[in-house]
Protein backbone atom coordinates (compact mmCIF):
# COMPACT_ATOMS: atom_id res chain seq x y z
CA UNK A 1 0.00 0.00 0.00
CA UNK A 2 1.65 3.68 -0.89
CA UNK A 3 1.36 6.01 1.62
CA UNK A 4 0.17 9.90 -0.34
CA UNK A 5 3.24 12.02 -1.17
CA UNK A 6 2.45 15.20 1.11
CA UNK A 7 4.21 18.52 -0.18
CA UNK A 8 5.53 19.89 2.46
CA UNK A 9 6.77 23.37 2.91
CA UNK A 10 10.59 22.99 2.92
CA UNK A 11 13.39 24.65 5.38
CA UNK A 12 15.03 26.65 2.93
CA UNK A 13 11.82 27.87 0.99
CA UNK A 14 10.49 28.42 4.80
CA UNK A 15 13.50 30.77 5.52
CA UNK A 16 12.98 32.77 2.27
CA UNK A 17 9.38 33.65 3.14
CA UNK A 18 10.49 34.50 7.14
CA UNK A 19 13.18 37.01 5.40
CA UNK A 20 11.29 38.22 3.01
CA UNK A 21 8.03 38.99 5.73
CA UNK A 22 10.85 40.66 7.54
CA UNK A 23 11.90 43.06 4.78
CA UNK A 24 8.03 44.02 4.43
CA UNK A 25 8.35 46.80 7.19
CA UNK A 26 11.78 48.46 5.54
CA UNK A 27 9.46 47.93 2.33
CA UNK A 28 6.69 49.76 4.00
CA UNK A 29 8.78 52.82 4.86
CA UNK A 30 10.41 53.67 1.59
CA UNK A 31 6.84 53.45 0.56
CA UNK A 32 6.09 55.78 2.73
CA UNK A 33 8.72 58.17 2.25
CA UNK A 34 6.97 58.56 -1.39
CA UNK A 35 3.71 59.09 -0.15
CA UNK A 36 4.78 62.44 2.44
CA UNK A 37 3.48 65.47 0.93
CA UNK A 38 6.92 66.86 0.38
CA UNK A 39 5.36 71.16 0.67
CA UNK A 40 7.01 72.05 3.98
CA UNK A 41 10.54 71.27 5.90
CA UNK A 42 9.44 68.73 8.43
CA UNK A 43 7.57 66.77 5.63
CA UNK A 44 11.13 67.03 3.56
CA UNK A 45 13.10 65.55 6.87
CA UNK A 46 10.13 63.00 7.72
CA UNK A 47 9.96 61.51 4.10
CA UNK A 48 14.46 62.06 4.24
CA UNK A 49 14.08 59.88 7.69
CA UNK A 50 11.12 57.27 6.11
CA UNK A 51 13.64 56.42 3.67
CA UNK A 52 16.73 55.93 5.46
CA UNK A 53 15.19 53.80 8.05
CA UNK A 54 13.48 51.68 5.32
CA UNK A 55 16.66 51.65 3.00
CA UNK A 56 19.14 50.71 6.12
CA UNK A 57 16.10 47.81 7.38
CA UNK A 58 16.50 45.79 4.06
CA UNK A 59 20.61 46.42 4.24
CA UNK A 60 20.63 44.69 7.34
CA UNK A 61 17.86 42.36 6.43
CA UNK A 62 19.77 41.02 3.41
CA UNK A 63 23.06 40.82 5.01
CA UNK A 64 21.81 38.95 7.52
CA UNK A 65 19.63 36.27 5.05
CA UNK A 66 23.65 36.31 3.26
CA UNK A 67 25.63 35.54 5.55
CA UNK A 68 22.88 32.58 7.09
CA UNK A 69 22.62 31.53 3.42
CA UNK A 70 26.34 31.12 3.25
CA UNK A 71 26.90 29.40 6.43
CA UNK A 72 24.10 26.84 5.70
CA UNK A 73 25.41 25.91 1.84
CA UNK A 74 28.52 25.44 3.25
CA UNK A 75 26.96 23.11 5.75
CA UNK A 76 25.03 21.13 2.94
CA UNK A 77 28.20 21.07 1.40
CA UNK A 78 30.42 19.35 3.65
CA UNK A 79 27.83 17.26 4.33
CA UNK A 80 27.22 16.04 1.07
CA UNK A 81 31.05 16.34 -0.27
CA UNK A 82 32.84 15.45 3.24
CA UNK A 83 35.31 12.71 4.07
CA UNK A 84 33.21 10.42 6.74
CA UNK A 85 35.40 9.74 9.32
CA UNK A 86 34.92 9.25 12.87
CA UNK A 87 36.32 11.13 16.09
CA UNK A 88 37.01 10.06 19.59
CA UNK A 89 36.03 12.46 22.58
CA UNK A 90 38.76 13.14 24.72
CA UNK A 91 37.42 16.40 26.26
CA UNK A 92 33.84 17.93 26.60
CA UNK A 93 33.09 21.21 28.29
CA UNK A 94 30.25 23.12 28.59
CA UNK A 95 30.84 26.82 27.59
CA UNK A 96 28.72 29.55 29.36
CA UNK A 97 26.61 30.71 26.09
CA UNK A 98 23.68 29.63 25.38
CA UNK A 99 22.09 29.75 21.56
CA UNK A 100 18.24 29.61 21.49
CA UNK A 101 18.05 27.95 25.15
CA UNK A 102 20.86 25.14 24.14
CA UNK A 103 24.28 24.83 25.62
CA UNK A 104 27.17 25.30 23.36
CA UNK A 105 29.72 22.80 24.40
CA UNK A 106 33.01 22.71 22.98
CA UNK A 107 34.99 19.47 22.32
CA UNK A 108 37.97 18.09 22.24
CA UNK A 109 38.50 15.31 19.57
CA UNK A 110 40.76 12.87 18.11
CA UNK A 111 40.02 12.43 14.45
CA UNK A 112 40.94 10.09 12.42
CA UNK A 113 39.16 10.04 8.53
CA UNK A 114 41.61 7.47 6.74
CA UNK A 115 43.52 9.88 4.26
CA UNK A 116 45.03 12.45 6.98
CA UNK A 117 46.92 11.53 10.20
CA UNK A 118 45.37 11.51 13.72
CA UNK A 119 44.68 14.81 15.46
CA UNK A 120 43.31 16.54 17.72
CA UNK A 121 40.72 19.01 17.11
CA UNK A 122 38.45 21.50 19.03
CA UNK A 123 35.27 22.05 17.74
CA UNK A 124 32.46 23.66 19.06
CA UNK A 125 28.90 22.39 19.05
CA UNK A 126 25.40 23.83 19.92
CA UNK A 127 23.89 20.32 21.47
CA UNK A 128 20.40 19.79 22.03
CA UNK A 129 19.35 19.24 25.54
CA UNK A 130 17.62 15.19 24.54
CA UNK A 131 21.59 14.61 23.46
CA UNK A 132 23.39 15.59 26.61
CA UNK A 133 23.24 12.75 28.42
CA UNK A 134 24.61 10.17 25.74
CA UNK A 135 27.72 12.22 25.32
CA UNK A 136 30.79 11.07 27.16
CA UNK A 137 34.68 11.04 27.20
CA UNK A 138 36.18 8.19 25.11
CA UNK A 139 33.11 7.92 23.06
CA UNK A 140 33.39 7.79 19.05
CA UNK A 141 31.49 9.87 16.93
CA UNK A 142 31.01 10.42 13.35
CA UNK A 143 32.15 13.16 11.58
CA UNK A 144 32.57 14.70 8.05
CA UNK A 145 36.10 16.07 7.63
CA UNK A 146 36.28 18.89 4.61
CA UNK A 147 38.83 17.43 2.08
CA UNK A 148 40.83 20.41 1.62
CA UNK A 149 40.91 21.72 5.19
CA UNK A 150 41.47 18.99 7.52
CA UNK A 151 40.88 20.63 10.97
CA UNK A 152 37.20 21.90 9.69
CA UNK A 153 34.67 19.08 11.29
CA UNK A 154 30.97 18.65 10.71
CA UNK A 155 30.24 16.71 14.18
CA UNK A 156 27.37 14.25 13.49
CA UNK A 157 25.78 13.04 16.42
CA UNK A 158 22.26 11.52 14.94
């Protein structure tokens, strides 16, 4: 029996559509910088200030939706073009950040992918609080080593 194929809304089509509802208020206000009855000086400054404000909202906007674009292909990347190797925790420590409620923890590993010598490498890692408690010292993980830099890690811990 086949189960229905159900579109569903993707991440990265998902993250468009939050960035681009965010750039609707920056949108708004160069709109509104058009719309000021430009007669007098205060209408001159207000529709002056309108504009700014809008135009400097979508700068930030977009640089912001770059550089997560960026740091998300290259993610996909050395996921998808990565040497899988695997890594040995010999150090775990949890830092004093926190991203979105999760502790960053920052790890020492020894990694070992087959084509470049054993090292030791310190990664950082924002860990989900369900995953704590299966991470310990002397555990292997796997990893995804980039092929042209060999102390950049993609820690996999599915």
């Amino acid at each position: 029996m086949r189960t229905p194929n159900h579109s569903r809304l993707s991440l990265s089509s998902f993250e468009t559509t939050v960035s681009l509802l965010m750039a609707l208020p920056g949108i708004g206000m160069i709109v509104a910088s058009f719309l000021v009855d430009r007669g007098q000086h205060e209408e001159q400054s207000l529709s002056l200030l309108l504009l700014v404000l809008g135009s400097s909202f979508l700068l930030i906007n977009g640089i912001v939706f770059a550089l997560y674009f960026t740091g998300n292909r290259n993610r996909v990347q050395l996921m998808q073009n990565g040497i899988s190797g695997t890594a040995r925790i010999l150090d775990l420590k949890e830092e004093r950040r926190r991203i979105n409620g999760k502790p960053v923890y920052k790890f020492k590993l020894e990694v070992n992918d087959g084509f470049n010598p054993v090292r030791e490498v310190e990664h950082r890692k924002v860990i989900p609080l369900l995953k704590i408690a299966s991470l310990r010292k002397d555990m292997n993980v796997q990893i995804k080593v980039h092929p042209k830099k060999p102390g950049k890690i993609l820690l996999l811990l599915d």
